[in-house]
C-alpha atoms as a PDB file:
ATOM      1  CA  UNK A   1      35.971  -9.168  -4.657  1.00  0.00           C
ATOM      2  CA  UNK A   2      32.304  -8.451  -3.671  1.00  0.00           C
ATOM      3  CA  UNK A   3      31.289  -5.018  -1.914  1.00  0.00           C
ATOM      4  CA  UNK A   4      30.234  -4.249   1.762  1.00  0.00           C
ATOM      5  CA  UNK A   5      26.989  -2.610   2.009  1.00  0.00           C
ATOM      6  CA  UNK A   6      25.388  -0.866   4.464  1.00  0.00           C
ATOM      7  CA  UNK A   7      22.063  -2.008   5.514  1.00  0.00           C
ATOM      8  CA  UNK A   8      19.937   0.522   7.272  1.00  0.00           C
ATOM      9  CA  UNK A   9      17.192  -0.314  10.001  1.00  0.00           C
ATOM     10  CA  UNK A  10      15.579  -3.532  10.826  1.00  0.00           C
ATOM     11  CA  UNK A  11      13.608  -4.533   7.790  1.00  0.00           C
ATOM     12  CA  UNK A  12      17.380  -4.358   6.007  1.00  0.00           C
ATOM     13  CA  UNK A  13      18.662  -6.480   8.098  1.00  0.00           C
ATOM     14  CA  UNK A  14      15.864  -8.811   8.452  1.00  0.00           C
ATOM     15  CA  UNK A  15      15.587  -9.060   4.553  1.00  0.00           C
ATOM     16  CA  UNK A  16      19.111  -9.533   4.051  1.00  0.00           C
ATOM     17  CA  UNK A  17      19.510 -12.382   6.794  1.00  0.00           C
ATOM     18  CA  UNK A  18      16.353 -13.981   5.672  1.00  0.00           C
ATOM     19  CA  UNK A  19      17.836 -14.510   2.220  1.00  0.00           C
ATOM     20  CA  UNK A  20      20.878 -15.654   3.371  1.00  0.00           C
ATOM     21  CA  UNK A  21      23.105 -12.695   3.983  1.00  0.00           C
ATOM     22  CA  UNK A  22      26.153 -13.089   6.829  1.00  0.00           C
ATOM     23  CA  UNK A  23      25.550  -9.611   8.162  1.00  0.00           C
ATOM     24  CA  UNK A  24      28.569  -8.922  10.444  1.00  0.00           C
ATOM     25  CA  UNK A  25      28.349  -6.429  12.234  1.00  0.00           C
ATOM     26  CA  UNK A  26      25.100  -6.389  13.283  1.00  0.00           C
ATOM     27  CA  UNK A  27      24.534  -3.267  15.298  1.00  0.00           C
ATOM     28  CA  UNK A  28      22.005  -1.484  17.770  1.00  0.00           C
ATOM     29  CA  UNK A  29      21.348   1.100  20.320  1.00  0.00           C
ATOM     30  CA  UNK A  30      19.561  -0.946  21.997  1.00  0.00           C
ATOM     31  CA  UNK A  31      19.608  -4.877  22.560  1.00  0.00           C
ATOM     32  CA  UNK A  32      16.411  -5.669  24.148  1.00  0.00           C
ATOM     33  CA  UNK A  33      14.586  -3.504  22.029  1.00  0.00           C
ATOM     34  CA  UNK A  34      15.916  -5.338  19.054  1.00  0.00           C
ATOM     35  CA  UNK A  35      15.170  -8.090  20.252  1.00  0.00           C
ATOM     36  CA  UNK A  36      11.355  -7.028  20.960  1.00  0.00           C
ATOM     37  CA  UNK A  37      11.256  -5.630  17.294  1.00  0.00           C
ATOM     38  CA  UNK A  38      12.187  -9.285  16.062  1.00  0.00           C
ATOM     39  CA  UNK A  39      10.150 -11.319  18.305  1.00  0.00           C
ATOM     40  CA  UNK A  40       7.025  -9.273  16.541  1.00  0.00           C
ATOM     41  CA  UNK A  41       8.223  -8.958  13.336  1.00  0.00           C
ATOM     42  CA  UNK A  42      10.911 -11.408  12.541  1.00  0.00           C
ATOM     43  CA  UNK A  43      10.490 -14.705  15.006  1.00  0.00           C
ATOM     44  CA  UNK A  44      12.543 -16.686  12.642  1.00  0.00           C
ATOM     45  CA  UNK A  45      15.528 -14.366  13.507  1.00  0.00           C
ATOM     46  CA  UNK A  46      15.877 -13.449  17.269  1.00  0.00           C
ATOM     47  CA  UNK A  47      18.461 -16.044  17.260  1.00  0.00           C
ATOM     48  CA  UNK A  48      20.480 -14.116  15.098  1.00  0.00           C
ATOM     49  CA  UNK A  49      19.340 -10.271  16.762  1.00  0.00           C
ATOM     50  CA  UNK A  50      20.041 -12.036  19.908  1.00  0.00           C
ATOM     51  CA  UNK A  51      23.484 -11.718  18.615  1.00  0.00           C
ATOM     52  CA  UNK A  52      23.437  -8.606  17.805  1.00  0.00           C
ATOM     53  CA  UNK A  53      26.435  -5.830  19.034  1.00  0.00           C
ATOM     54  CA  UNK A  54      24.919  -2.920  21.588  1.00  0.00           C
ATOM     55  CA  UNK A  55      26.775   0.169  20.486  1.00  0.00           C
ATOM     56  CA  UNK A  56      25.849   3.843  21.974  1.00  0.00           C
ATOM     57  CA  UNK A  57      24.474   6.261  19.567  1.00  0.00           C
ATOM     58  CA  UNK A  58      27.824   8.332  18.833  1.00  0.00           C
ATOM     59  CA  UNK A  59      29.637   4.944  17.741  1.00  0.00           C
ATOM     60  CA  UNK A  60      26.137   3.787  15.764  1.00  0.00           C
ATOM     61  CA  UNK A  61      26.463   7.257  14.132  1.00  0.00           C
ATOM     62  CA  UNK A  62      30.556   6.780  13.061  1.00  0.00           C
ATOM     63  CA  UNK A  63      29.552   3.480  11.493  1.00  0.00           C
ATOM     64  CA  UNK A  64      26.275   4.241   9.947  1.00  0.00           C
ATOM     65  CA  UNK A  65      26.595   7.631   8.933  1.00  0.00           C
ATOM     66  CA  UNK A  66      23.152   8.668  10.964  1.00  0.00           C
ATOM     67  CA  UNK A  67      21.101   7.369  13.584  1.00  0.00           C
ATOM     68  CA  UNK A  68      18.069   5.246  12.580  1.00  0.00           C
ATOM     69  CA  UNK A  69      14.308   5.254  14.329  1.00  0.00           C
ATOM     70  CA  UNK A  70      15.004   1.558  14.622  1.00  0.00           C
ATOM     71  CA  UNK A  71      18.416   2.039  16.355  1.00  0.00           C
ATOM     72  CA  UNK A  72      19.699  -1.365  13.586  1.00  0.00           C
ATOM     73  CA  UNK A  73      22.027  -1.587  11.107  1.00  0.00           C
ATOM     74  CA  UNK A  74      24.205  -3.846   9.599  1.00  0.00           C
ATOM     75  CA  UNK A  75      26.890  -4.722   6.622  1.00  0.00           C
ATOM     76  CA  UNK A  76      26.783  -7.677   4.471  1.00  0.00           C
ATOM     77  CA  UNK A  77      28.849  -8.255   1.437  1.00  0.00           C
ATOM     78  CA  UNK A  78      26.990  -8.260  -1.931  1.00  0.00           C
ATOM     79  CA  UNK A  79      25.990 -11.191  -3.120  1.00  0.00           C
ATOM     80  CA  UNK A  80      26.339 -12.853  -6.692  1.00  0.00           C
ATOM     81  CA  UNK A  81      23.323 -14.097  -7.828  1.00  0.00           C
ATOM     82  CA  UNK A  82      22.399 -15.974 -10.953  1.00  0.00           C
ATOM     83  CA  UNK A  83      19.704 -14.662 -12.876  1.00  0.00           C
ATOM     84  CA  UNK A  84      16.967 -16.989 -13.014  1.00  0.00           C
ATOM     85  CA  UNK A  85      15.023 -16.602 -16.466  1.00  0.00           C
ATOM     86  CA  UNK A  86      11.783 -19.079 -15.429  1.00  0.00           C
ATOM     87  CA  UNK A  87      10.808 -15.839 -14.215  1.00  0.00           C
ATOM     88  CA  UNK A  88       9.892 -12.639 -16.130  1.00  0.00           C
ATOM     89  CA  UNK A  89      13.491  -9.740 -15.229  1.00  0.00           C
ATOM     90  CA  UNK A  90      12.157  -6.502 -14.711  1.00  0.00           C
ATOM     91  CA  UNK A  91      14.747  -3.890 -16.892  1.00  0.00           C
ATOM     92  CA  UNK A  92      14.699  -0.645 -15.307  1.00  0.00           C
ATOM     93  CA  UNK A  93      15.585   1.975 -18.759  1.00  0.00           C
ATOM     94  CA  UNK A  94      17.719   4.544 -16.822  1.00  0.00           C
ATOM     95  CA  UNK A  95      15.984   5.233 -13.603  1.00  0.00           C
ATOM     96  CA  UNK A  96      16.509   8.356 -12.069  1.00  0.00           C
ATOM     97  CA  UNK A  97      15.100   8.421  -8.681  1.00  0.00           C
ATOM     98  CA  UNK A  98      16.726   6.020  -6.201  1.00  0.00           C
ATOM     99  CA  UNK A  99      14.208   5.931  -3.865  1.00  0.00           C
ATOM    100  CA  UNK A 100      11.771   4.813  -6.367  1.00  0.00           C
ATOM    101  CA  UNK A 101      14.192   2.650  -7.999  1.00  0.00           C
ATOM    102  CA  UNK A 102      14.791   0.553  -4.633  1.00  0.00           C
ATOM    103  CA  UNK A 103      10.961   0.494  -4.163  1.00  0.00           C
ATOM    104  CA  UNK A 104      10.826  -1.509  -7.742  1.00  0.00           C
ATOM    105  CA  UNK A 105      13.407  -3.561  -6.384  1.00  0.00           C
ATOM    106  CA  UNK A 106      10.672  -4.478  -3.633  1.00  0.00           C
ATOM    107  CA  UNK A 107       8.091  -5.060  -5.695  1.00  0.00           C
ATOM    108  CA  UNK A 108       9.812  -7.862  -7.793  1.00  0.00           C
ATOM    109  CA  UNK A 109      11.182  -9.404  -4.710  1.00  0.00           C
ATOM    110  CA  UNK A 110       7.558  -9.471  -3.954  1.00  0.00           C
ATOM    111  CA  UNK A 111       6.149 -11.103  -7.034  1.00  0.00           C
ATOM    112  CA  UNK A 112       8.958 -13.501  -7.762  1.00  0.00           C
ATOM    113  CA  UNK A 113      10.396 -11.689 -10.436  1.00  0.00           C
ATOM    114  CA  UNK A 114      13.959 -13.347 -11.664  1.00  0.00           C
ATOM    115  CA  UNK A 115      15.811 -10.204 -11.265  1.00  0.00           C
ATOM    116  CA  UNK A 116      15.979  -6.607 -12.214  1.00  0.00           C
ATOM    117  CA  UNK A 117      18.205  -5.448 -14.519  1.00  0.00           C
ATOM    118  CA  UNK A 118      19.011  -1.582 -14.985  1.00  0.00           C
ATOM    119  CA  UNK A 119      20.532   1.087 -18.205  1.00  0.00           C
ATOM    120  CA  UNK A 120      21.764   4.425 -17.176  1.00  0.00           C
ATOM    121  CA  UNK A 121      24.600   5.649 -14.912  1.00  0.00           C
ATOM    122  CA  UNK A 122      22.790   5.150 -11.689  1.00  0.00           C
ATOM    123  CA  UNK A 123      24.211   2.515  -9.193  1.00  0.00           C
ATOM    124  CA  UNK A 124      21.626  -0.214  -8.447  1.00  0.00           C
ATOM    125  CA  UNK A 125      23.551  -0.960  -5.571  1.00  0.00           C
ATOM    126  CA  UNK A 126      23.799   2.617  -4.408  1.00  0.00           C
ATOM    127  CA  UNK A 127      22.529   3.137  -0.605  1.00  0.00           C
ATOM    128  CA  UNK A 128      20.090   4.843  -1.067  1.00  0.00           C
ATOM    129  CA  UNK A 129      18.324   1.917  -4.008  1.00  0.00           C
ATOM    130  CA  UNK A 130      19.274  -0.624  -0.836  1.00  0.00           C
ATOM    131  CA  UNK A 131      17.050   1.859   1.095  1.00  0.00           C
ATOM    132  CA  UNK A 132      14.266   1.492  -1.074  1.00  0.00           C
ATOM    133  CA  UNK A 133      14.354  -1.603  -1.259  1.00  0.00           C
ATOM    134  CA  UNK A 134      14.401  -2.182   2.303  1.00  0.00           C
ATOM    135  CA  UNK A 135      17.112  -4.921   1.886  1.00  0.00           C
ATOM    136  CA  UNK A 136      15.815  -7.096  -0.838  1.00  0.00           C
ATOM    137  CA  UNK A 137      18.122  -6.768  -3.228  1.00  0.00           C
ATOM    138  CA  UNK A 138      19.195  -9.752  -1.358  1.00  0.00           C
ATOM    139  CA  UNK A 139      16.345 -11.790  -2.528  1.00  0.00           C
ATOM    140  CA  UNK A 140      17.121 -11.287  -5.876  1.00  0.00           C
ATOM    141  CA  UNK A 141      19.677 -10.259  -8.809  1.00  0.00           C
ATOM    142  CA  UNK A 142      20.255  -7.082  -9.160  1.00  0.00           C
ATOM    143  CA  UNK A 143      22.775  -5.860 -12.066  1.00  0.00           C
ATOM    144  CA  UNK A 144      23.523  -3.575 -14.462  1.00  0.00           C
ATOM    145  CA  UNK A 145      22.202  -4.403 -17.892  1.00  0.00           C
ATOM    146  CA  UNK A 146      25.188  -5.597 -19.734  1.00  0.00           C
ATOM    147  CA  UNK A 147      23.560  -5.007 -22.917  1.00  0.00           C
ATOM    148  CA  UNK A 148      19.945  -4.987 -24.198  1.00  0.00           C
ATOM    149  CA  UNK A 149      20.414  -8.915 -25.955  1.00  0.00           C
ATOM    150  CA  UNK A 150      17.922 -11.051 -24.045  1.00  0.00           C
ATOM    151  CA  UNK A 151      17.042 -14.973 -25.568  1.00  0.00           C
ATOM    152  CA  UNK A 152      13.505 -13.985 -24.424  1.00  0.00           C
ATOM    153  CA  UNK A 153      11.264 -11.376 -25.590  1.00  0.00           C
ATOM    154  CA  UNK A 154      11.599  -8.100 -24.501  1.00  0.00           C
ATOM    155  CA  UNK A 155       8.314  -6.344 -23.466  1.00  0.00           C
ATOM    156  CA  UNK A 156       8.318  -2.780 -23.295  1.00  0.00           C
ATOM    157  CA  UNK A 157       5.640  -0.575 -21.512  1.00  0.00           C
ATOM    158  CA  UNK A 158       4.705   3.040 -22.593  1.00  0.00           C
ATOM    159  CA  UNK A 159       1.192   4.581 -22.744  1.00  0.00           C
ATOM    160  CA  UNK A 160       1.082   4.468 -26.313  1.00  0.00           C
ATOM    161  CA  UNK A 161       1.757   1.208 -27.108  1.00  0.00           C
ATOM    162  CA  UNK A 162      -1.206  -1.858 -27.488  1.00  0.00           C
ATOM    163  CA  UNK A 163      -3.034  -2.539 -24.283  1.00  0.00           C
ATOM    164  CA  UNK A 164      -1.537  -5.326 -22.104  1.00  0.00           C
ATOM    165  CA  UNK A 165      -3.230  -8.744 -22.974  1.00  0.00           C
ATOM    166  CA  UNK A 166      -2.805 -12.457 -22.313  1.00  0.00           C
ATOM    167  CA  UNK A 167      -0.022 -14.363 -20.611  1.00  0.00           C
ATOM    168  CA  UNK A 168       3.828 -12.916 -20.392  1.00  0.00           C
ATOM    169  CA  UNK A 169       6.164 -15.655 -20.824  1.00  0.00           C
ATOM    170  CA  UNK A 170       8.271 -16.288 -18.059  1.00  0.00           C
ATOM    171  CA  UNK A 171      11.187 -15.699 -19.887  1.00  0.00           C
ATOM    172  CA  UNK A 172      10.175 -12.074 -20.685  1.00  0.00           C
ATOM    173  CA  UNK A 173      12.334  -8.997 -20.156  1.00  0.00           C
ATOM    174  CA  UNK A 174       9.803  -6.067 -19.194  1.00  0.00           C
ATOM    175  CA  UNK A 175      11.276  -2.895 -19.238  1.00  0.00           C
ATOM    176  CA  UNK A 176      10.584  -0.014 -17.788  1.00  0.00           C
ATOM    177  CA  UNK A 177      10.979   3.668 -19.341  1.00  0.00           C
ATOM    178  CA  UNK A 178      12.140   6.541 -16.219  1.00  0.00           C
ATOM    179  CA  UNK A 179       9.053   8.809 -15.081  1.00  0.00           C
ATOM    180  CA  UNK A 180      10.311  12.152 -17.074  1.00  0.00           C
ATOM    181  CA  UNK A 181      11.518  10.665 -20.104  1.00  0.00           C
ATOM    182  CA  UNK A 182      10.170   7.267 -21.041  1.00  0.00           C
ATOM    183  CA  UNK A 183      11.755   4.330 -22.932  1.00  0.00           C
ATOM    184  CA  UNK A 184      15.038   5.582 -24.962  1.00  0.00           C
ATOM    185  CA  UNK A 185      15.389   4.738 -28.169  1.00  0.00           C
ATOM    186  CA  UNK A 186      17.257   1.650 -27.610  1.00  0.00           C
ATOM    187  CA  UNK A 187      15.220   0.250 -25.599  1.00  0.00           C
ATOM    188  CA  UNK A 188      11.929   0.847 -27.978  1.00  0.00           C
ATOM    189  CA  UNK A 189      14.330  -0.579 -30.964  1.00  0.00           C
ATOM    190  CA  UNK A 190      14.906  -3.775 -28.926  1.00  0.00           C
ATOM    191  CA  UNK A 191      11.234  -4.645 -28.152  1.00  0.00           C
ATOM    192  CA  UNK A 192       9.674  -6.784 -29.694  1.00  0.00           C
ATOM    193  CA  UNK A 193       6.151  -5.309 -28.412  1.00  0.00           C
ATOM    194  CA  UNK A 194       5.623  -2.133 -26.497  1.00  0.00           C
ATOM    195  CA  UNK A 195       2.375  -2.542 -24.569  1.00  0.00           C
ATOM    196  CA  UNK A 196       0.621  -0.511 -22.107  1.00  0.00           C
ATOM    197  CA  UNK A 197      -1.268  -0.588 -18.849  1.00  0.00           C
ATOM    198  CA  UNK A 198      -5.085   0.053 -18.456  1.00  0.00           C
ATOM    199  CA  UNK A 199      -5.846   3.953 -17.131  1.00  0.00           C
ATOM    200  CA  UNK A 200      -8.538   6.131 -16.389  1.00  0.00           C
ATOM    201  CA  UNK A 201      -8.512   8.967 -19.523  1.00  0.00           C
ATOM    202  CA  UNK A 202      -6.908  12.638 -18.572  1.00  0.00           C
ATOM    203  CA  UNK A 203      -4.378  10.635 -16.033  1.00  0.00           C
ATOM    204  CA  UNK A 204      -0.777  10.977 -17.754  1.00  0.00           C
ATOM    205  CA  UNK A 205       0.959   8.500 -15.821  1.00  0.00           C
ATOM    206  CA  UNK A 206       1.639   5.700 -13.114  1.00  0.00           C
ATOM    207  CA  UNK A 207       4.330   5.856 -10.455  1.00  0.00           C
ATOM    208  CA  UNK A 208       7.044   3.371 -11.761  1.00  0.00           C
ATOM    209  CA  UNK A 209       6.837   1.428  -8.540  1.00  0.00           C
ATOM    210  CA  UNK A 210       3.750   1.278  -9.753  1.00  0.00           C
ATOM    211  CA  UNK A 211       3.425   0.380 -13.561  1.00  0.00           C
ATOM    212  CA  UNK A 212       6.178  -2.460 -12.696  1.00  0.00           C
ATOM    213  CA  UNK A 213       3.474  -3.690  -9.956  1.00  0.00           C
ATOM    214  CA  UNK A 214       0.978  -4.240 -12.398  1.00  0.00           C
ATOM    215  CA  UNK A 215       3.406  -5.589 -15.256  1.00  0.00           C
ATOM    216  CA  UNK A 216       4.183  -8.503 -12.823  1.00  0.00           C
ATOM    217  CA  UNK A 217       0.837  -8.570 -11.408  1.00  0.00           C
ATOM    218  CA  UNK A 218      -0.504  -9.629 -14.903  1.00  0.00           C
ATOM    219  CA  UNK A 219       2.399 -12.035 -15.639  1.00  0.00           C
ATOM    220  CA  UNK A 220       1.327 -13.828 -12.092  1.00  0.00           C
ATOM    221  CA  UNK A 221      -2.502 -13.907 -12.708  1.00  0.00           C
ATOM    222  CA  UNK A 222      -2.125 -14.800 -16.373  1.00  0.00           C
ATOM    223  CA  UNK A 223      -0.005 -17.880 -15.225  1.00  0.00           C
ATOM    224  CA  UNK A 224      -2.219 -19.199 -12.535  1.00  0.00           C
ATOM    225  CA  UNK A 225      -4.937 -18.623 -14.716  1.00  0.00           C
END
C-alpha cells in the first residue's frame, strides 16, 4: 500500500497535481487567495484550487503540523513510478542534508533526469526532501538504491577524478558523493569512471544541488550538440 504525504504550500501542490497527483484534501486559509495565487502562477489549475477546502488556521495547523506563508497544503499518496533509463538517474551516495537533498530532487525534475536514486539511511521521501523539492518528486522516481548494479555505466563525480568531457550516455548512473564525506568506497568501486567538474583553483567544493546541476547540464548540451 502506497504512503500519504504531506505536501506543504502551493508550489507542492501545484507540482504534485501537475504531474498527476489526486491530492485530497486540498486545504487553505483562504479560498480566494488561493485562487489568486493560481490564476498567476498556475492557470492550468484554478479548476482544481477552485476546489479547494477553506479551513481556519487552528484546523490548517492540526492537519499540517504548522501554518504556511501560502496558507496551502495538501496530501497525495506516493506514487510508483518506473524508472525510465533513456535518461541519465542521478544516485545520491548517502546524502545528509534533506533540504539539499530535495533541492537535487528539483534540479533533475528540471533537466529531465530519469530518476534519482539514493544510499544511506536517509528517507527520500521524508518531509522535509518533499520540501526541497517543492513537490517534484512527483515528476519523477524517487527510490532507494536497491543496490549499486546498474546495466549502464556508472559515472561518479569527485574533484580528483578526470575532468568531465564529451557526451554522457543516457543510460548513465551519475552519482553523487555527500558534501562532508564524498563518494564511499562502494560507490568509487562501482564506477566505471570518476570524473570531475571544472573549478576556479583554491575553491574546495560545489554545493551538491549544485555539482548535480552541472552533471545534467553537460549530459543535456552534449546531446543537443
Amino acid at each position: 500500500m502506497l504512503a500519504t504525504v504531506l505536501l506543504e504550500g502551493f508550489h507542492a501542490v501545484k507540482h504534485a497535481l501537475r504531474f498527476g497527483a489526486a491530492v485530497h484534501p486540498l486545504l487553505t486559509t483562504d479560498l480566494s487567495a488561493a485562487i489568486s495565487l493560481a490564476e498567476t502562477h498556475a492557470p492550468d489549475l484554478v479548476e482544481q484550487f477552485k476546489g479547494a477546502t477553506e479551513v481556519d488556521q487552528a484546523h490548517f495547523k492540526i492537519r499540517v503540523g504548522r501554518t504556511h506563508p501560502t496558507g496551502v497544503a495538501g496530501f497525495a499518496d506516493q506514487p510508483n513510478l518506473p524508472f525510465d533509463r533513456g535518461t541519465p538517474v542521478v544516485l545520491l551516495d548517502n546524502p545528509r542534508n534533506l533540504g539539499n537533498f530535495g533541492a537535487t530532487i528539483r534540479v533533475a525534475a528540471g533537466l529531465d533526469a530519469g530518476g534519482v536514486i539514493s544510499t544511506g539511511d536517509v528517507d527520500p521521501w521524508h518531509p522535509n526532501v518533499l520540501r526541497g523539492s517543492a513537490g517534484l518528486h512527483f515528476a519523477l522516481p524517487v527510490a532507494k538504491a536497491e543496490n549499486l548494479d546498474f546495466a549502464g555505466e556508472l559515472i561518479a563525480f569527485d574533484a580528483d577524478g578526470d575532468l568531465l568531457r564529451g557526451p554522457i550516455p543516457d543510460d548513465a548512473v551519475l552519482a553523487f558523493g555527500s558534501e562532508r564525506h564524498g563518494l564511499s568506497p562502494e560507490v568509487r568501486e562501482k564506477a566505471t569512471r570518476i570524473v570531475r567538474l571544472p573549478m576556479r583553483e583554491k575553491v574546495s567544493s560545489y554545493n551538491l544541488t549544485t555539482s548535480v546541476a552541472m552533471g545534467l547540464y553537460h549530459w543535456v548540451i552534449h546531446r543537443a550538440s
